[in-house]
Protein backbone atom coordinates (compact mmCIF):
# COMPACT_ATOMS: atom_id res chain seq x y z
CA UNK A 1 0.00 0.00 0.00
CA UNK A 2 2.05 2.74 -1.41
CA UNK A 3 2.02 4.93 -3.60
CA UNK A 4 5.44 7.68 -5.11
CA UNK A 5 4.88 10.87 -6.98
CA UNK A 6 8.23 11.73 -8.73
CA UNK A 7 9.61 14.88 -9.84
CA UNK A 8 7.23 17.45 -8.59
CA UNK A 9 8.77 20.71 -9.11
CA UNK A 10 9.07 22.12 -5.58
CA UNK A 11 11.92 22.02 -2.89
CA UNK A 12 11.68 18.99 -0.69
CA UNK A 13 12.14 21.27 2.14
CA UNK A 14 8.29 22.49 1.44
CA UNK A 15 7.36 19.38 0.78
CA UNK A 16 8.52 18.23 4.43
CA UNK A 17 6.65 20.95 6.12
CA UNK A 18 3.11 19.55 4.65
CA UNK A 19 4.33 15.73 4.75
CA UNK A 20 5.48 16.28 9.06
CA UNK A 21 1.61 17.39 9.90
CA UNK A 22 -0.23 14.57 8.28
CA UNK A 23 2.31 11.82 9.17
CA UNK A 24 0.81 9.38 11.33
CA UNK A 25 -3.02 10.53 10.89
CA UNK A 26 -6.06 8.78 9.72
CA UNK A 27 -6.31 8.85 5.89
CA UNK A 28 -9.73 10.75 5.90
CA UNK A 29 -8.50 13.53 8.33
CA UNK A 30 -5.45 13.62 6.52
CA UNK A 31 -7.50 14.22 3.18
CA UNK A 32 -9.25 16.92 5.34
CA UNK A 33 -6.56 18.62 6.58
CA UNK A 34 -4.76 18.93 3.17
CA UNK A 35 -7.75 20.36 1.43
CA UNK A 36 -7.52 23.48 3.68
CA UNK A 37 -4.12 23.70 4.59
CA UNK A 38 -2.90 26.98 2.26
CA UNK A 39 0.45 25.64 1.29
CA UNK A 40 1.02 24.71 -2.65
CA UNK A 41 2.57 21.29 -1.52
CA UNK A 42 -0.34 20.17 0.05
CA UNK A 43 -1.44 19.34 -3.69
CA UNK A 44 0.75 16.70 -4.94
CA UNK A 45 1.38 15.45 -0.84
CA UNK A 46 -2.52 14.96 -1.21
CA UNK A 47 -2.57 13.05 -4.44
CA UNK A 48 -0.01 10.99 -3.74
CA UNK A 49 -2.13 9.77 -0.26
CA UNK A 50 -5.37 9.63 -2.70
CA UNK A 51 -2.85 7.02 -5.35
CA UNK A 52 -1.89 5.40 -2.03
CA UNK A 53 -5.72 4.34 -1.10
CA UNK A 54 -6.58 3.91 -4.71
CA UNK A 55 -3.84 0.93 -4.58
CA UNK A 56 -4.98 -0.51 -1.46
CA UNK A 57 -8.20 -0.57 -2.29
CA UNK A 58 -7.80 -2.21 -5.85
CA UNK A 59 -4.70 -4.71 -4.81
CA UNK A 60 -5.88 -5.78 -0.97
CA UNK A 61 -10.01 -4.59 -0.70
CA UNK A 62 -9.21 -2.39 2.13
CA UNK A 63 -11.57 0.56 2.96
CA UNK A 64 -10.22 3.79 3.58
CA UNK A 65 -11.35 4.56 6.76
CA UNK A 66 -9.09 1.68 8.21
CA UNK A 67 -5.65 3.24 6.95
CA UNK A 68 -3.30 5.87 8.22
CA UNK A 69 -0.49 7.36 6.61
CA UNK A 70 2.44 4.64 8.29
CA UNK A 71 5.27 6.78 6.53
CA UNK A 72 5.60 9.51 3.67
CA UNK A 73 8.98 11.03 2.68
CA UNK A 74 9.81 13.75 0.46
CA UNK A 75 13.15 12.94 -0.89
CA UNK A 76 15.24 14.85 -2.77
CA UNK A 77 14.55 14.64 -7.13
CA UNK A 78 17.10 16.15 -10.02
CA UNK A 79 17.93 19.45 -9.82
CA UNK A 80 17.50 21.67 -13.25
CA UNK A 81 20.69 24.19 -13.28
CA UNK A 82 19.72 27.45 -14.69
CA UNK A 83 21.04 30.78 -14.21
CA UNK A 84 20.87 34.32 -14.27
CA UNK A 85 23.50 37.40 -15.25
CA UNK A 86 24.51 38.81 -12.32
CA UNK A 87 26.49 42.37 -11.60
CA UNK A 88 30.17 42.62 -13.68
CA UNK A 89 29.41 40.14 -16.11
CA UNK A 90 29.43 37.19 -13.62
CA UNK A 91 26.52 33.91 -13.53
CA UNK A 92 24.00 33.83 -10.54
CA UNK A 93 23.21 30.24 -10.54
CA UNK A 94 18.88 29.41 -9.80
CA UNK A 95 19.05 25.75 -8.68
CA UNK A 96 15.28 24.58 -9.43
CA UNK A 97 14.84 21.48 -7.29
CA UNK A 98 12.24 18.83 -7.56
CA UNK A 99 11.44 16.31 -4.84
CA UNK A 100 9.68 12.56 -5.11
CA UNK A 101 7.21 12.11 -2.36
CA UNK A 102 6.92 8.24 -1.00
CA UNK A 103 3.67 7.50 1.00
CA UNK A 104 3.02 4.41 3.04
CA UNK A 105 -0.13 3.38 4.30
CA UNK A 106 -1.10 1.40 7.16
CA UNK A 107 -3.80 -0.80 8.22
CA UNK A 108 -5.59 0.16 11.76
């Protein structure tokens, strides 16, 4: 029962903030709290928990109201390099990070 969203462009660094409330929590309340919460994370962190019941419900027949989110990471994804001119000629590097989020679900 889990499901990964890869290479969302946003710093895994948001993506923790969002992924550290819900840890641990009911998958409806979860669902709940991530439809409010006004971060742009909260998106793709709810998706991936939505993919993550879809799965268990398909592969094992499990309801939804029985899981909780066992474990969700947002590791660290490729990094696209661009950059910027800076003062004197010189290159201001913009390091656009992406993140893949990892959700596991448990059964209560």
């Amino acid at each position: 029962m889990r499901a990964v969203a890869k290479y969302i462009r946003m710093s895994p660094r948001k993506v923790r903030l969002v992924a550290d409330l819900v840890r641990g929590r009911d998958v409806p309340e979860a669902l709940v709290m991530l439809r409010f919460l006004p971060k742009a994370a909260a998106r793709p962190v709810e998706k991936a928990i939505r993919s993550a019941v879809a799965n268990a419900e398909d592969t094992y027949g499990l309801s939804p109201e029985d899981l909780y989110v066992a474990s969700i990471t947002a590791d660290e994804g490729p990094t696209l390099k661009r950059g910027q001119p800076g003062p004197r000629g010189r290159f201001k590097p913009i390091l656009k990070r992406s993140t893949h989020i990892t959700v596991m679900l448990g059964e209560r």
